[in-house]
C-alpha atoms as a PDB file:
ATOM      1  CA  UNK A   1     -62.823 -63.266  84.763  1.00  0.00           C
ATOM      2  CA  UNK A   2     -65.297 -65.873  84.545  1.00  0.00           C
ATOM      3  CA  UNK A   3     -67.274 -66.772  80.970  1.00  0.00           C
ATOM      4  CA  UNK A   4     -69.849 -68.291  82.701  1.00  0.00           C
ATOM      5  CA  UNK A   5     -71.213 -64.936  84.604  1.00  0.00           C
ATOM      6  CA  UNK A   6     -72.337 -63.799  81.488  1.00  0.00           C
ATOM      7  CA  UNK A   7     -72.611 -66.993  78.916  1.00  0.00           C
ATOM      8  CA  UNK A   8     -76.306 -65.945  78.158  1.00  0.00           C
ATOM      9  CA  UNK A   9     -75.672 -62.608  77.016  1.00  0.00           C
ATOM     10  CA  UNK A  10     -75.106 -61.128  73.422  1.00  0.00           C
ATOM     11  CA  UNK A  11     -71.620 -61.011  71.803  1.00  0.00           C
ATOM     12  CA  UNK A  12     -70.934 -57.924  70.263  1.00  0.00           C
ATOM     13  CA  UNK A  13     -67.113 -56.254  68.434  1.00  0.00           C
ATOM     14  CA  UNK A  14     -66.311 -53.101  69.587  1.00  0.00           C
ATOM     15  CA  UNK A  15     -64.184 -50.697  67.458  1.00  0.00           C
ATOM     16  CA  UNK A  16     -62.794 -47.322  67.873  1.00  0.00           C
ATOM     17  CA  UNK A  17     -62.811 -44.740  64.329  1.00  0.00           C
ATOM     18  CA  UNK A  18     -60.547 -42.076  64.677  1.00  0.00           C
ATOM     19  CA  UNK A  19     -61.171 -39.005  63.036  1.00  0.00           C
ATOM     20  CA  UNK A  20     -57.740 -37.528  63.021  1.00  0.00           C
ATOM     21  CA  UNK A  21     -57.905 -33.752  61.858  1.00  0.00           C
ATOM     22  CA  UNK A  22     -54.810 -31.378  61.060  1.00  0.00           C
ATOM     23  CA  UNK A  23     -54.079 -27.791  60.172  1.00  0.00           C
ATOM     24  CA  UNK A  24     -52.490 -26.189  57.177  1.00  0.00           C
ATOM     25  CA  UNK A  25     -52.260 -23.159  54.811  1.00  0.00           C
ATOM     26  CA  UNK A  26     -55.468 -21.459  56.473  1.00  0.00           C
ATOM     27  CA  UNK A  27     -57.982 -25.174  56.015  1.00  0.00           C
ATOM     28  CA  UNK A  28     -58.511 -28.243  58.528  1.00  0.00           C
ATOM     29  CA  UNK A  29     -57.685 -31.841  56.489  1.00  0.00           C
ATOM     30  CA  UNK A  30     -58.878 -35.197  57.912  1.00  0.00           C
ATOM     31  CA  UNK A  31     -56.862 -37.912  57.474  1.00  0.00           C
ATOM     32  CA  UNK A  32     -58.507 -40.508  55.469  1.00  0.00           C
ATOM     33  CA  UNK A  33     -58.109 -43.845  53.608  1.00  0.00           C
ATOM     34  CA  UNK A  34     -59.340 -46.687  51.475  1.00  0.00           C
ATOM     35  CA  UNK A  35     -60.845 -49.345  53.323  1.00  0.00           C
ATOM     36  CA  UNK A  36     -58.790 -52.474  52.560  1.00  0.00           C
ATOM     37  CA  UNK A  37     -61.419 -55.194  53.225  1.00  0.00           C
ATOM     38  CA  UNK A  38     -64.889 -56.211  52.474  1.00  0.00           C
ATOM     39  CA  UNK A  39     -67.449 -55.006  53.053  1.00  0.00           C
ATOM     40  CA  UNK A  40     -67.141 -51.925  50.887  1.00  0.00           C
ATOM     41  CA  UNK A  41     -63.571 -52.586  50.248  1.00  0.00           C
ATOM     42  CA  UNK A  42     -61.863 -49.455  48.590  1.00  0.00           C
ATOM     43  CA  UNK A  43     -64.388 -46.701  49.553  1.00  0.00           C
ATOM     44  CA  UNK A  44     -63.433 -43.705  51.740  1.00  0.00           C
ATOM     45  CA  UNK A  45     -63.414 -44.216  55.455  1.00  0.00           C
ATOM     46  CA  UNK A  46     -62.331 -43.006  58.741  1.00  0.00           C
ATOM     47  CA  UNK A  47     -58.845 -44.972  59.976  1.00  0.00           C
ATOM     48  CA  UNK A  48     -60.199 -47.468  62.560  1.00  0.00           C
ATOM     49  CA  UNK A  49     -59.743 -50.635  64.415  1.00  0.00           C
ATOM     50  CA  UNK A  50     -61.090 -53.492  66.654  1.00  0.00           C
ATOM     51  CA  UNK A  51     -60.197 -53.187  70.569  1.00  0.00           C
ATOM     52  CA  UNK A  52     -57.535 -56.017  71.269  1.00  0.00           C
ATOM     53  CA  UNK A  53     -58.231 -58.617  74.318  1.00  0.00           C
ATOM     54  CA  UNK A  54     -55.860 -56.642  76.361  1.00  0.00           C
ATOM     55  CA  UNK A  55     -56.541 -53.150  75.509  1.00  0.00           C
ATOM     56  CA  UNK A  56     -58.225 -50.563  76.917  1.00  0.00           C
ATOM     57  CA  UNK A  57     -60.476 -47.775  74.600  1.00  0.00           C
ATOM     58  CA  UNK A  58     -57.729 -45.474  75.146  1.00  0.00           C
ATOM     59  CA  UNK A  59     -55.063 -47.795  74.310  1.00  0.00           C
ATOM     60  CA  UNK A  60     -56.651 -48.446  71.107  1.00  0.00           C
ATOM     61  CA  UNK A  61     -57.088 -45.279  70.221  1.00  0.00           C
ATOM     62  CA  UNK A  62     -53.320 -44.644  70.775  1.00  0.00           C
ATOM     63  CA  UNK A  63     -52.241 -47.256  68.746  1.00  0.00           C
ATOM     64  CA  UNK A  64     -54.493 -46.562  65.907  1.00  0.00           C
ATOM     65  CA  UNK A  65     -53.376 -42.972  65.769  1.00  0.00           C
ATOM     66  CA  UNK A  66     -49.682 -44.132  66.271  1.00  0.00           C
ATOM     67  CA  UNK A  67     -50.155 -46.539  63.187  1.00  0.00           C
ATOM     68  CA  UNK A  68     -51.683 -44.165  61.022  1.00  0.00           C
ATOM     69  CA  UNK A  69     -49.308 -40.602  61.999  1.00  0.00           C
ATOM     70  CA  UNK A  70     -45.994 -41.999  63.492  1.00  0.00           C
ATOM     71  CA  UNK A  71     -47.027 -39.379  66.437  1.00  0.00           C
ATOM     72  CA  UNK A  72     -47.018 -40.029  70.006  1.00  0.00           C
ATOM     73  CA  UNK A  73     -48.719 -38.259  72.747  1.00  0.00           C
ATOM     74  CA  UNK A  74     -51.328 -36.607  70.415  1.00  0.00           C
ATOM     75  CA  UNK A  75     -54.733 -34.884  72.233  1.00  0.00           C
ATOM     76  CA  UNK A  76     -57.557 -36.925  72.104  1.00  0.00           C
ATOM     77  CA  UNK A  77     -60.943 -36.761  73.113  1.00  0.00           C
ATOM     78  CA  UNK A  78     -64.054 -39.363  72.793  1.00  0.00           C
ATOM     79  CA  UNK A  79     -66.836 -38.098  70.896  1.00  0.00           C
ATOM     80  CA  UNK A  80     -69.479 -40.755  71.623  1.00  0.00           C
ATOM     81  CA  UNK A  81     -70.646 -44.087  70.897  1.00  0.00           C
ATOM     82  CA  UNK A  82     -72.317 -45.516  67.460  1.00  0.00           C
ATOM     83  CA  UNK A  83     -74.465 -48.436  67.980  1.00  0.00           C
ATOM     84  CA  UNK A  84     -77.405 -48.683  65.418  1.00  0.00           C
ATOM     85  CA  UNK A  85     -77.889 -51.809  64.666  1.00  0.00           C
ATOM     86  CA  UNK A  86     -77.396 -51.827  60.595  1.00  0.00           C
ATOM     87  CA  UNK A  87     -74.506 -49.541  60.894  1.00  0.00           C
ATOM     88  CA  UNK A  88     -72.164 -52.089  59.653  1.00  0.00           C
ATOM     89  CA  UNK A  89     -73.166 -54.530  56.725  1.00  0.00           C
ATOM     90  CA  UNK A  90     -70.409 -57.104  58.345  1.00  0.00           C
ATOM     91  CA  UNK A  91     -71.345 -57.566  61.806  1.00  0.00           C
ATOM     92  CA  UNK A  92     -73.051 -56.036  64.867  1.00  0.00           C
ATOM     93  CA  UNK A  93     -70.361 -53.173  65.805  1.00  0.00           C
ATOM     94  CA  UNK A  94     -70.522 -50.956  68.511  1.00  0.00           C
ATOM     95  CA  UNK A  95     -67.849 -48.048  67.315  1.00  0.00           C
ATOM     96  CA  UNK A  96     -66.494 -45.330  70.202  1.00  0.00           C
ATOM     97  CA  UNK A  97     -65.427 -41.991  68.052  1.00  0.00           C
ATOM     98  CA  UNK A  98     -62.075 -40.144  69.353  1.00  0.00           C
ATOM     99  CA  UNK A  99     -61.008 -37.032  67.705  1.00  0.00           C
ATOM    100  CA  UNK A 100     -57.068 -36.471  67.450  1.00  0.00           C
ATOM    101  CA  UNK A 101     -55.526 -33.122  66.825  1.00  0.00           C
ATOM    102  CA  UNK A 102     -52.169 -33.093  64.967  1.00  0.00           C
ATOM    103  CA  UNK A 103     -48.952 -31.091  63.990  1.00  0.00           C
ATOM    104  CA  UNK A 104     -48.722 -31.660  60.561  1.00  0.00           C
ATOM    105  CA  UNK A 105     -45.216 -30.750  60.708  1.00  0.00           C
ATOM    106  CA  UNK A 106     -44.414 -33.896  62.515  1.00  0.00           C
ATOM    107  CA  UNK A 107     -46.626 -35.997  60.039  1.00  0.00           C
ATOM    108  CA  UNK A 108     -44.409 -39.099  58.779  1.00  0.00           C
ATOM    109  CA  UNK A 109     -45.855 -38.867  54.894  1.00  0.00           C
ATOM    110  CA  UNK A 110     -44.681 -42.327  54.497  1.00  0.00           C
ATOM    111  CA  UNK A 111     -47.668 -43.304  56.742  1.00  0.00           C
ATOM    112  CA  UNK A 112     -49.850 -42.253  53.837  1.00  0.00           C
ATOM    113  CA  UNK A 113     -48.211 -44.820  51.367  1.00  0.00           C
ATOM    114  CA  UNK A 114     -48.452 -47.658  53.734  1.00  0.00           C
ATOM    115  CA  UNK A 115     -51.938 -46.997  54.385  1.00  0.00           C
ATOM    116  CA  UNK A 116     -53.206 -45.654  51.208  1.00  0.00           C
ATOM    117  CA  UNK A 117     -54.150 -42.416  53.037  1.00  0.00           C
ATOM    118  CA  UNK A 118     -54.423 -38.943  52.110  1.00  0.00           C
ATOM    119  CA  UNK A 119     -55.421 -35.706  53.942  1.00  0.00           C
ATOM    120  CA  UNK A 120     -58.660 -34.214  52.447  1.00  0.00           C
ATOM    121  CA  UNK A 121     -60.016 -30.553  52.708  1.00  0.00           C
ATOM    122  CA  UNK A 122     -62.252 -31.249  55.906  1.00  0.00           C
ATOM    123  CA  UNK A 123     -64.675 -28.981  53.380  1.00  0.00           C
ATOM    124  CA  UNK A 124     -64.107 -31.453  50.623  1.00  0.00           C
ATOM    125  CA  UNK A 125     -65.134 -34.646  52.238  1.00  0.00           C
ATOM    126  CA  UNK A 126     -67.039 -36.666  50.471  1.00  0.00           C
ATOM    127  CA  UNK A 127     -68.995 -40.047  51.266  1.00  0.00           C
ATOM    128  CA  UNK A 128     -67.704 -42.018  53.961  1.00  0.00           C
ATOM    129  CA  UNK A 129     -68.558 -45.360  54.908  1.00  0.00           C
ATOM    130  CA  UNK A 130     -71.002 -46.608  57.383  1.00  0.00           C
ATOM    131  CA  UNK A 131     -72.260 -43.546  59.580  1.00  0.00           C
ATOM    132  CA  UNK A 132     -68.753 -42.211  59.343  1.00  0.00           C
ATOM    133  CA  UNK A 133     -69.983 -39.152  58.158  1.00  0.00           C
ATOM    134  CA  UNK A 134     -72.548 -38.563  61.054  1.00  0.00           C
ATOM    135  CA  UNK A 135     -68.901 -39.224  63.495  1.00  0.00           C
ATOM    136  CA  UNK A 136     -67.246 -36.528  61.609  1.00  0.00           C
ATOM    137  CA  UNK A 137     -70.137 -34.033  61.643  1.00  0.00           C
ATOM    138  CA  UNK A 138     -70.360 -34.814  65.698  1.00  0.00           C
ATOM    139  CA  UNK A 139     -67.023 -34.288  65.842  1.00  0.00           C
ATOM    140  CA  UNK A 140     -66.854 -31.139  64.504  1.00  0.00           C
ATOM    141  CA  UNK A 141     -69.913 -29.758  66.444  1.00  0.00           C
ATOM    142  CA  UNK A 142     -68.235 -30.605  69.264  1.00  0.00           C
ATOM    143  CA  UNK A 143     -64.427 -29.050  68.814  1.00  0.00           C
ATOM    144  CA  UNK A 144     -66.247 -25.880  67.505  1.00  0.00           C
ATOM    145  CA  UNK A 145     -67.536 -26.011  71.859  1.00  0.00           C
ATOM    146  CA  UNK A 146     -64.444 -27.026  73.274  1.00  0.00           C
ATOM    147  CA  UNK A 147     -62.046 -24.608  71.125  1.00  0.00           C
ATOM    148  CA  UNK A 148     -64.200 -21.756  72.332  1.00  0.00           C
ATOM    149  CA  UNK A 149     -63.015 -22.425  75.844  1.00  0.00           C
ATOM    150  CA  UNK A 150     -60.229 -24.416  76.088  1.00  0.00           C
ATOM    151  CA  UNK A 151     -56.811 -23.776  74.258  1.00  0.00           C
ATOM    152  CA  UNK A 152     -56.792 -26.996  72.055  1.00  0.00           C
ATOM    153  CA  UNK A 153     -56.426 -25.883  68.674  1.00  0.00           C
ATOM    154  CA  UNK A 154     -52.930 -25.133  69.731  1.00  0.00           C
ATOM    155  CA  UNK A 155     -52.562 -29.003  69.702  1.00  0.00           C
ATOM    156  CA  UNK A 156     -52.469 -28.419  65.391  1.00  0.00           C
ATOM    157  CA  UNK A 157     -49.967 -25.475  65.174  1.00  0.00           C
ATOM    158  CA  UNK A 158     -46.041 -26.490  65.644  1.00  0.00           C
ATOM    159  CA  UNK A 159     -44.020 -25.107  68.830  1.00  0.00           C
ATOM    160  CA  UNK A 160     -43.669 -21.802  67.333  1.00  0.00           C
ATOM    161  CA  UNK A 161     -46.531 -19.701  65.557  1.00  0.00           C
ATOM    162  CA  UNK A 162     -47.405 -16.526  64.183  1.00  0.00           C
ATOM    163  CA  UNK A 163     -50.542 -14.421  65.556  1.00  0.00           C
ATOM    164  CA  UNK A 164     -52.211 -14.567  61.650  1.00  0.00           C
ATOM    165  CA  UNK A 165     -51.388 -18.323  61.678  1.00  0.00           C
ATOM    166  CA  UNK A 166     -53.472 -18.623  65.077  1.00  0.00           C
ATOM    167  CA  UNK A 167     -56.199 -16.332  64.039  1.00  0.00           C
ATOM    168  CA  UNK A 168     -56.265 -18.377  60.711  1.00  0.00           C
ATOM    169  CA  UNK A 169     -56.782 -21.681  62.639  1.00  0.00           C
ATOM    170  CA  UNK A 170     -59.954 -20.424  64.874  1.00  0.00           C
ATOM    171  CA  UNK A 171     -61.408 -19.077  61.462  1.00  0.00           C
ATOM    172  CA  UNK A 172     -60.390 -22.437  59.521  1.00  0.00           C
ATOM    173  CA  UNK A 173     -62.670 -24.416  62.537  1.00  0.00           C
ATOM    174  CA  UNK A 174     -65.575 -21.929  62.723  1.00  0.00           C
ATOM    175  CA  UNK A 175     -65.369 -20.825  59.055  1.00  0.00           C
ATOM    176  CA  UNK A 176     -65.862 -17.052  59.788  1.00  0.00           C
ATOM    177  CA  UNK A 177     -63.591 -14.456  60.028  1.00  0.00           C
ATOM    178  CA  UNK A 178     -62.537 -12.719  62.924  1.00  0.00           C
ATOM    179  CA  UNK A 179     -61.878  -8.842  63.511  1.00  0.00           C
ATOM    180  CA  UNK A 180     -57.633  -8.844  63.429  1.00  0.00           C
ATOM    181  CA  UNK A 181     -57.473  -6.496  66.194  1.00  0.00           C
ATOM    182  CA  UNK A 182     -60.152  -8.056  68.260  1.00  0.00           C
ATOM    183  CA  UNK A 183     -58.655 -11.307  68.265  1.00  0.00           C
ATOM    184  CA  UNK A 184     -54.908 -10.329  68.954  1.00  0.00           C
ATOM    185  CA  UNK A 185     -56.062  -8.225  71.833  1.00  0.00           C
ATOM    186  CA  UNK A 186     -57.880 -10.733  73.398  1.00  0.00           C
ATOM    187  CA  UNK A 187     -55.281 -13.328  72.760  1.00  0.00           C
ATOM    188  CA  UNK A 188     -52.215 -11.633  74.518  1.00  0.00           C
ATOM    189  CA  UNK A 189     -55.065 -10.299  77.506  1.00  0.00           C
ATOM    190  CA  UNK A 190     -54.883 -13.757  78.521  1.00  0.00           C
ATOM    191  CA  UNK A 191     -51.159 -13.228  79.137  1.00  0.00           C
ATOM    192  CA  UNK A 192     -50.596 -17.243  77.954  1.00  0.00           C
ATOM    193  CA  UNK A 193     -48.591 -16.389  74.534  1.00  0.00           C
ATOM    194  CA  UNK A 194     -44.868 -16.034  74.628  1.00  0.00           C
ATOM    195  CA  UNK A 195     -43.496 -13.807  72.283  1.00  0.00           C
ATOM    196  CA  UNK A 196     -40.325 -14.766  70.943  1.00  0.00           C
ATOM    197  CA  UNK A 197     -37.455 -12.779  69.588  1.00  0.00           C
ATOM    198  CA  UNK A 198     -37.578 -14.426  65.740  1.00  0.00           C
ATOM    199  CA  UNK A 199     -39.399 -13.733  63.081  1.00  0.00           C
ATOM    200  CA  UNK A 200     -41.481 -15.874  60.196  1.00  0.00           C
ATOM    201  CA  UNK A 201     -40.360 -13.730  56.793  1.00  0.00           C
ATOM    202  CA  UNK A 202     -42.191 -15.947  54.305  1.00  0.00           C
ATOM    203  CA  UNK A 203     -44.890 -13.996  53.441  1.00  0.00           C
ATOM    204  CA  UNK A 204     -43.974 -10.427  54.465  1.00  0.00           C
ATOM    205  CA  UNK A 205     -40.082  -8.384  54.534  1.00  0.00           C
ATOM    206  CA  UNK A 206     -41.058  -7.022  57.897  1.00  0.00           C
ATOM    207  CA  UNK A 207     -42.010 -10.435  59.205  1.00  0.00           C
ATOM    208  CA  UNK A 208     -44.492 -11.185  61.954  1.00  0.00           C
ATOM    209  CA  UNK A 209     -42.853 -12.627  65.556  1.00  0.00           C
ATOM    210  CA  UNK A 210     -43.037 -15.930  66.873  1.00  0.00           C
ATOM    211  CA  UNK A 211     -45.202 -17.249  69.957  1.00  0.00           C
ATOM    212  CA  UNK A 212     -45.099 -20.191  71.961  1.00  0.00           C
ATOM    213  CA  UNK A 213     -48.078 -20.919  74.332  1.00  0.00           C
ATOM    214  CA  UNK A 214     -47.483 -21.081  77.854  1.00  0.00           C
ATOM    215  CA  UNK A 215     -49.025 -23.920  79.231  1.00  0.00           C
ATOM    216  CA  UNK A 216     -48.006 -23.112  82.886  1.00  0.00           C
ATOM    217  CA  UNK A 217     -49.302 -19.689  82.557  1.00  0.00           C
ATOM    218  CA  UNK A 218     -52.681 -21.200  80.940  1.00  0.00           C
ATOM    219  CA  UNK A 219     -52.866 -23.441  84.452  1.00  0.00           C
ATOM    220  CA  UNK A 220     -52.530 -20.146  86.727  1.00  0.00           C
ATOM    221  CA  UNK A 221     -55.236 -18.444  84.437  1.00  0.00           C
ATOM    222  CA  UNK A 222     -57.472 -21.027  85.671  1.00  0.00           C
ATOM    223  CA  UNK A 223     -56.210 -20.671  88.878  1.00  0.00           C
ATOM    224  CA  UNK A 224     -57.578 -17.331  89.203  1.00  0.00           C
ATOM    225  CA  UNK A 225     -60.831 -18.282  88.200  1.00  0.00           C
ATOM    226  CA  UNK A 226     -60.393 -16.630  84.507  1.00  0.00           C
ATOM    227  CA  UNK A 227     -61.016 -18.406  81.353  1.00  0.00           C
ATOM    228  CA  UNK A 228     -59.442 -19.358  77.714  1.00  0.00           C
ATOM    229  CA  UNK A 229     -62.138 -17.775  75.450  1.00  0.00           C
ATOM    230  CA  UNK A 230     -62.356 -16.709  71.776  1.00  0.00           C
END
Protein backbone atom coordinates (compact mmCIF):
# COMPACT_ATOMS: atom_id res chain seq x y z
CA UNK A 1 0.00 0.00 0.00
CA UNK A 2 1.13 3.32 -0.81
CA UNK A 3 1.53 6.31 2.09
CA UNK A 4 1.36 8.77 -0.33
CA UNK A 5 -2.49 8.04 -1.51
CA UNK A 6 -3.53 9.31 1.58
CA UNK A 7 -0.49 11.55 3.20
CA UNK A 8 -3.02 14.50 3.64
CA UNK A 9 -5.44 12.80 5.67
CA UNK A 10 -5.90 12.56 9.56
CA UNK A 11 -4.11 9.89 11.66
CA UNK A 12 -6.22 8.35 14.01
CA UNK A 13 -5.59 4.76 16.74
CA UNK A 14 -8.12 2.43 16.55
CA UNK A 15 -8.87 0.08 19.51
CA UNK A 16 -11.21 -2.68 20.17
CA UNK A 17 -12.91 -2.89 24.20
CA UNK A 18 -14.20 -6.09 24.88
CA UNK A 19 -16.91 -6.46 27.13
CA UNK A 20 -16.57 -10.07 28.02
CA UNK A 21 -19.74 -11.26 30.06
CA UNK A 22 -20.22 -14.77 31.88
CA UNK A 23 -22.84 -16.72 33.74
CA UNK A 24 -23.02 -18.05 37.24
CA UNK A 25 -25.17 -18.96 40.30
CA UNK A 26 -28.42 -17.31 38.66
CA UNK A 27 -26.32 -13.42 37.79
CA UNK A 28 -24.29 -12.27 34.54
CA UNK A 29 -20.46 -10.94 35.71
CA UNK A 30 -18.34 -8.82 33.32
CA UNK A 31 -14.96 -9.29 33.36
CA UNK A 32 -13.18 -6.25 34.38
CA UNK A 33 -9.80 -4.71 35.38
CA UNK A 34 -7.59 -1.89 36.52
CA UNK A 35 -6.28 0.10 33.86
CA UNK A 36 -2.48 -0.16 34.11
CA UNK A 37 -1.46 3.13 32.40
CA UNK A 38 -2.10 6.77 32.35
CA UNK A 39 -4.45 8.33 31.72
CA UNK A 40 -6.64 7.28 34.61
CA UNK A 41 -4.28 4.62 35.58
CA UNK A 42 -5.93 2.20 38.21
CA UNK A 43 -9.66 2.98 37.61
CA UNK A 44 -12.15 0.32 36.41
CA UNK A 45 -12.27 -0.40 32.73
CA UNK A 46 -13.32 -2.67 30.05
CA UNK A 47 -10.16 -5.16 28.90
CA UNK A 48 -9.03 -3.56 25.60
CA UNK A 49 -6.36 -3.05 23.09
CA UNK A 50 -4.86 -1.21 20.03
CA UNK A 51 -5.31 -3.09 16.50
CA UNK A 52 -1.70 -4.36 15.51
CA UNK A 53 -0.25 -3.40 11.84
CA UNK A 54 -1.16 -6.81 10.74
CA UNK A 55 -4.38 -7.50 12.33
CA UNK A 56 -7.64 -7.50 11.38
CA UNK A 57 -10.76 -6.17 13.96
CA UNK A 58 -11.54 -9.67 14.43
CA UNK A 59 -8.14 -10.79 15.04
CA UNK A 60 -7.83 -8.34 17.70
CA UNK A 61 -10.65 -9.10 19.28
CA UNK A 62 -9.50 -12.78 19.47
CA UNK A 63 -6.41 -12.09 20.92
CA UNK A 64 -7.64 -9.73 23.47
CA UNK A 65 -10.21 -12.21 24.67
CA UNK A 66 -7.53 -15.04 24.45
CA UNK A 67 -5.19 -12.84 26.72
CA UNK A 68 -7.64 -11.99 29.16
CA UNK A 69 -9.76 -15.82 29.48
CA UNK A 70 -7.21 -18.47 28.19
CA UNK A 71 -10.43 -19.43 25.88
CA UNK A 72 -10.41 -20.04 22.30
CA UNK A 73 -13.17 -20.00 19.87
CA UNK A 74 -15.48 -17.87 22.13
CA UNK A 75 -18.86 -16.10 20.32
CA UNK A 76 -18.41 -12.74 19.51
CA UNK A 77 -20.31 -10.12 18.09
CA UNK A 78 -19.47 -6.22 17.27
CA UNK A 79 -21.59 -3.87 18.99
CA UNK A 80 -20.64 -0.62 17.24
CA UNK A 81 -18.19 2.00 16.92
CA UNK A 82 -17.21 4.92 19.60
CA UNK A 83 -15.77 7.91 18.05
CA UNK A 84 -16.55 11.20 20.00
CA UNK A 85 -13.95 13.15 19.86
CA UNK A 86 -13.07 13.74 23.83
CA UNK A 87 -13.74 10.18 24.54
CA UNK A 88 -10.23 9.54 25.44
CA UNK A 89 -8.13 12.18 27.48
CA UNK A 90 -4.84 10.49 25.69
CA UNK A 91 -5.42 10.64 22.12
CA UNK A 92 -8.03 10.71 19.33
CA UNK A 93 -9.39 6.92 19.55
CA UNK A 94 -11.80 5.43 17.49
CA UNK A 95 -12.88 2.16 19.77
CA UNK A 96 -15.04 -0.90 17.89
CA UNK A 97 -17.11 -2.72 20.94
CA UNK A 98 -17.32 -6.75 20.66
CA UNK A 99 -19.27 -8.60 23.18
CA UNK A 100 -17.85 -12.20 24.15
CA UNK A 101 -19.93 -14.83 25.82
CA UNK A 102 -18.08 -17.29 28.10
CA UNK A 103 -18.15 -20.70 30.02
CA UNK A 104 -17.02 -19.81 33.19
CA UNK A 105 -16.17 -23.28 33.80
CA UNK A 106 -13.34 -23.08 31.40
CA UNK A 107 -12.18 -19.64 32.91
CA UNK A 108 -8.25 -19.93 33.66
CA UNK A 109 -8.53 -17.81 37.22
CA UNK A 110 -4.91 -17.24 36.91
CA UNK A 111 -5.82 -14.79 34.07
CA UNK A 112 -7.32 -12.62 36.79
CA UNK A 113 -3.93 -12.33 38.75
CA UNK A 114 -1.95 -11.49 35.74
CA UNK A 115 -4.27 -8.91 34.76
CA UNK A 116 -5.55 -7.60 37.95
CA UNK A 117 -9.08 -8.62 36.87
CA UNK A 118 -12.08 -9.64 38.59
CA UNK A 119 -15.65 -10.62 37.51
CA UNK A 120 -18.24 -8.07 38.83
CA UNK A 121 -22.10 -8.53 39.30
CA UNK A 122 -23.05 -7.08 35.73
CA UNK A 123 -25.77 -5.32 38.36
CA UNK A 124 -22.93 -4.07 40.46
CA UNK A 125 -20.89 -2.21 37.96
CA UNK A 126 -19.77 0.75 38.86
CA UNK A 127 -17.88 3.70 36.96
CA UNK A 128 -15.98 2.76 34.08
CA UNK A 129 -13.63 4.70 32.20
CA UNK A 130 -14.08 6.74 29.16
CA UNK A 131 -17.67 5.98 27.64
CA UNK A 132 -17.14 2.42 28.72
CA UNK A 133 -20.19 2.47 30.44
CA UNK A 134 -22.36 3.72 27.44
CA UNK A 135 -20.44 0.24 25.48
CA UNK A 136 -21.71 -1.89 28.21
CA UNK A 137 -25.24 -0.46 28.38
CA UNK A 138 -25.30 -0.93 24.27
CA UNK A 139 -24.20 -4.09 24.76
CA UNK A 140 -26.65 -5.26 26.85
CA UNK A 141 -29.59 -3.68 24.89
CA UNK A 142 -28.50 -5.47 22.23
CA UNK A 143 -27.98 -9.33 23.62
CA UNK A 144 -31.39 -8.79 25.40
CA UNK A 145 -32.55 -8.69 21.01
CA UNK A 146 -30.43 -11.29 19.86
CA UNK A 147 -31.06 -13.88 22.88
CA UNK A 148 -34.74 -13.53 22.12
CA UNK A 149 -34.15 -15.14 18.77
CA UNK A 150 -31.14 -16.77 18.45
CA UNK A 151 -29.80 -19.56 20.87
CA UNK A 152 -26.65 -17.65 22.17
CA UNK A 153 -26.92 -17.61 25.74
CA UNK A 154 -26.09 -21.23 25.43
CA UNK A 155 -22.55 -19.88 24.54
CA UNK A 156 -22.35 -19.14 28.83
CA UNK A 157 -23.68 -22.53 30.15
CA UNK A 158 -21.02 -25.62 30.02
CA UNK A 159 -21.76 -28.76 27.62
CA UNK A 160 -24.23 -30.11 29.94
CA UNK A 161 -27.13 -28.08 31.74
CA UNK A 162 -30.09 -28.34 33.72
CA UNK A 163 -33.61 -26.86 32.47
CA UNK A 164 -33.66 -24.38 35.93
CA UNK A 165 -30.02 -23.49 35.08
CA UNK A 166 -31.27 -22.40 31.44
CA UNK A 167 -34.39 -20.75 32.60
CA UNK A 168 -32.13 -18.99 35.26
CA UNK A 169 -29.80 -17.60 32.51
CA UNK A 170 -32.74 -15.94 30.22
CA UNK A 171 -34.07 -14.41 33.60
CA UNK A 172 -30.37 -13.37 34.77
CA UNK A 173 -30.20 -11.29 31.05
CA UNK A 174 -33.76 -9.88 31.06
CA UNK A 175 -34.05 -9.62 34.88
CA UNK A 176 -37.67 -11.00 35.05
CA UNK A 177 -38.89 -14.14 35.81
CA UNK A 178 -40.34 -16.52 33.64
CA UNK A 179 -43.49 -18.90 34.15
CA UNK A 180 -41.47 -22.57 34.86
CA UNK A 181 -43.86 -24.40 32.83
CA UNK A 182 -44.09 -21.91 30.06
CA UNK A 183 -40.56 -21.82 29.46
CA UNK A 184 -39.75 -25.67 29.60
CA UNK A 185 -42.56 -26.28 27.21
CA UNK A 186 -41.49 -24.01 24.81
CA UNK A 187 -37.91 -25.00 25.15
CA UNK A 188 -38.20 -28.82 24.35
CA UNK A 189 -41.17 -27.66 21.41
CA UNK A 190 -38.24 -26.59 19.60
CA UNK A 191 -37.03 -30.20 19.69
CA UNK A 192 -33.10 -28.68 19.90
CA UNK A 193 -32.37 -29.94 23.68
CA UNK A 194 -30.93 -33.35 24.23
CA UNK A 195 -31.85 -34.91 27.24
CA UNK A 196 -29.31 -36.92 28.75
CA UNK A 197 -29.47 -39.93 30.97
CA UNK A 198 -27.51 -38.17 34.22
CA UNK A 199 -28.56 -36.22 36.67
CA UNK A 200 -27.24 -32.78 38.58
CA UNK A 201 -28.04 -33.83 42.54
CA UNK A 202 -26.60 -30.68 44.09
CA UNK A 203 -29.43 -28.95 45.01
CA UNK A 204 -32.25 -31.53 45.06
CA UNK A 205 -32.20 -35.81 46.09
CA UNK A 206 -34.36 -36.38 43.07
CA UNK A 207 -32.05 -34.41 40.82
CA UNK A 208 -33.00 -32.61 37.63
CA UNK A 209 -31.53 -34.31 34.07
CA UNK A 210 -28.95 -33.06 31.95
CA UNK A 211 -29.31 -31.38 28.35
CA UNK A 212 -27.02 -30.70 25.71
CA UNK A 213 -28.16 -28.39 22.81
CA UNK A 214 -28.28 -29.71 19.49
CA UNK A 215 -26.76 -27.49 17.23
CA UNK A 216 -27.55 -29.63 14.09
CA UNK A 217 -31.08 -29.89 15.07
CA UNK A 218 -31.12 -25.91 15.74
CA UNK A 219 -29.80 -25.65 11.79
CA UNK A 220 -32.85 -27.92 10.49
CA UNK A 221 -35.25 -25.73 12.71
CA UNK A 222 -34.26 -22.99 10.55
CA UNK A 223 -34.47 -25.03 7.76
CA UNK A 224 -38.06 -25.36 8.08
CA UNK A 225 -38.62 -21.88 8.32
CA UNK A 226 -39.28 -22.05 12.33
CA UNK A 227 -37.54 -19.97 14.81
CA UNK A 228 -35.41 -20.02 18.28
CA UNK A 229 -37.71 -17.80 20.45
CA UNK A 230 -38.17 -17.16 24.19
Amino acid sequence: MTAAFYKEQHKFFVAVDCIILGFKNGKLYLLISKRKFEPLKGQDTLMGGFLRTHESLSETVSRVVYEYTGIEDVYMEQVGAYGEMERDEGERVISVGYYALIDLEMFDEERCKIHDARWKELEKVGKLIFDHNLILEDTIDLLRRKAATQPIGFNMLPEKFTLPQLQSLYEAIYQTAFDKRNFRKKMLEMDILEKQEDKDKSSSKRGAFYYKFNKEKYDQLLEKGSYFSI
